[in-house]
N, C-alpha and C. Protein backbone atom coordinates (compact mmCIF):
# COMPACT_ATOMS: atom_id res chain seq x y z
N UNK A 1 -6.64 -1.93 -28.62
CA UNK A 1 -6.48 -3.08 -27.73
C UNK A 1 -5.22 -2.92 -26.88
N UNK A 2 -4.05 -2.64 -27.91
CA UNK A 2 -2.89 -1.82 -26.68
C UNK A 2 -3.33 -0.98 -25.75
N UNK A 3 -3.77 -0.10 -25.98
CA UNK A 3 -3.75 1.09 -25.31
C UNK A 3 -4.99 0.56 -23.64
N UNK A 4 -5.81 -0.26 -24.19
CA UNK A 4 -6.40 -1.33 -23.37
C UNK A 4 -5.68 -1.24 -22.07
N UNK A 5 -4.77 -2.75 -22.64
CA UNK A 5 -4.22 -3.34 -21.99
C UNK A 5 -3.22 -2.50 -21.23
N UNK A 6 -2.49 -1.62 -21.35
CA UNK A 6 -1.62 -0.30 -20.64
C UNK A 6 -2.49 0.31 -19.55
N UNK A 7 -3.77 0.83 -20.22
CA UNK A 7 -4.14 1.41 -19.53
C UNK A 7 -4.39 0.62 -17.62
N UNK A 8 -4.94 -1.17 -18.40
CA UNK A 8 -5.37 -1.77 -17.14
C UNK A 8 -3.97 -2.41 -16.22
N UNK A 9 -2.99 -2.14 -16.77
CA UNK A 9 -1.44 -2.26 -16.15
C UNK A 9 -1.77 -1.38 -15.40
N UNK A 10 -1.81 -0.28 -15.72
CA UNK A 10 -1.18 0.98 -15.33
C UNK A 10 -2.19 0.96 -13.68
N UNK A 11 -3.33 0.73 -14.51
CA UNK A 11 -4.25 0.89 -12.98
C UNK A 11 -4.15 -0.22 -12.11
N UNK A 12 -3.38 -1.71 -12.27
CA UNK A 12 -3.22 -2.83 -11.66
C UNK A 12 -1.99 -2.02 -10.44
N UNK A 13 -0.96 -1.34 -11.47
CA UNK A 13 0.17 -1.08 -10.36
C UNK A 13 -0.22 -0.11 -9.50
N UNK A 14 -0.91 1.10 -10.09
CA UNK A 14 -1.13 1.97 -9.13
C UNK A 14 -2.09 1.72 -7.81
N UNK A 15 -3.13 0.41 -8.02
CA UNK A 15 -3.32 -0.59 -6.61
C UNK A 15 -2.66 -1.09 -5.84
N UNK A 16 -1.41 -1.77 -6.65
CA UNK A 16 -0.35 -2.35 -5.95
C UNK A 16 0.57 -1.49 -4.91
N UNK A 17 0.22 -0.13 -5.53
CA UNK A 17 1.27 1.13 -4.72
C UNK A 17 0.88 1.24 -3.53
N UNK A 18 -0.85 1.70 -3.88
CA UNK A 18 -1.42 2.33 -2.76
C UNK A 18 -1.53 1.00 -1.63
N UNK A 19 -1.50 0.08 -2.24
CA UNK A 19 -1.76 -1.26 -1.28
C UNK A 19 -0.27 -1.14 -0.50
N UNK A 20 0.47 -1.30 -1.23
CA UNK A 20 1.91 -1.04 0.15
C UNK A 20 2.11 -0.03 0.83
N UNK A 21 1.33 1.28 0.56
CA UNK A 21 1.65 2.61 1.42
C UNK A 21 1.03 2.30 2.30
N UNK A 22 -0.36 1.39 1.99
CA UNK A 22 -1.51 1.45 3.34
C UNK A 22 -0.98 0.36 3.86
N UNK A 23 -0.12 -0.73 3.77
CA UNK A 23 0.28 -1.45 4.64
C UNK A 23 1.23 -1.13 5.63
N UNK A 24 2.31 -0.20 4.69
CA UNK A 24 3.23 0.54 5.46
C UNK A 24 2.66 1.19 6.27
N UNK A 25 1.43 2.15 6.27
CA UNK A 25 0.92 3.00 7.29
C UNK A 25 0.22 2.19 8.63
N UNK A 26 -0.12 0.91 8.10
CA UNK A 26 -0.58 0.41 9.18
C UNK A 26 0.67 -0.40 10.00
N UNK A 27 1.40 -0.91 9.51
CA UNK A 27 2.29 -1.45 9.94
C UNK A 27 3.11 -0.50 11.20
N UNK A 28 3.26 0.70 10.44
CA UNK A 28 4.09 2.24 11.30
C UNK A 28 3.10 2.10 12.51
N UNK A 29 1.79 2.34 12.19
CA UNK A 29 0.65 2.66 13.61
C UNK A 29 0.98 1.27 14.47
N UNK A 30 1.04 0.28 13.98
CA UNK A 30 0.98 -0.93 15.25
C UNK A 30 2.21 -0.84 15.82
N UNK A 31 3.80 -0.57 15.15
CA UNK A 31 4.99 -0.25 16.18
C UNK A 31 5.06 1.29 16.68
N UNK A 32 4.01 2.16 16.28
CA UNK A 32 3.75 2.90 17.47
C UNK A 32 2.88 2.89 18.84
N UNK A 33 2.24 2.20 18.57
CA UNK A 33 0.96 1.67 19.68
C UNK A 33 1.61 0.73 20.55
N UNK A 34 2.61 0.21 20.00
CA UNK A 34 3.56 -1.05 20.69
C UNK A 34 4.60 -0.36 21.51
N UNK A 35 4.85 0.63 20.78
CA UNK A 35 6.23 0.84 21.63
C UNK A 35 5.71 1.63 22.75
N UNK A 36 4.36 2.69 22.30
CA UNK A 36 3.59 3.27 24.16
C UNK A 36 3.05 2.46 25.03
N UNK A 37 3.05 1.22 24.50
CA UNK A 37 2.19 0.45 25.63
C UNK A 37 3.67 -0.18 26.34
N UNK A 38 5.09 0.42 25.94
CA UNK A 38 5.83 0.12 26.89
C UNK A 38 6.39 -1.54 26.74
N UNK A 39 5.61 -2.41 25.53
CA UNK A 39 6.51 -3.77 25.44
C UNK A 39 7.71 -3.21 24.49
């Protein structure tokens, strides 16, 4: 039942990671698209 519950941590955070890299990546693309369109 430990080993359970670790395991479904473990895979809760490693969502949480990839969820901020892909925000970060999108976030990076819209102040690059922003800054060529020259505003």
């Amino acid at each position: 039942m430990g080993i359970h519950k670790m395991l479904a941590t473990r895979r809760r955070s490693a969502i949480m990671a990839s969820e901020k890299l892909a925000l970060r990546a999108v976030r990076l693309a819209v102040l690059d698209a922003w800054e060529q369109s020259g505003n």
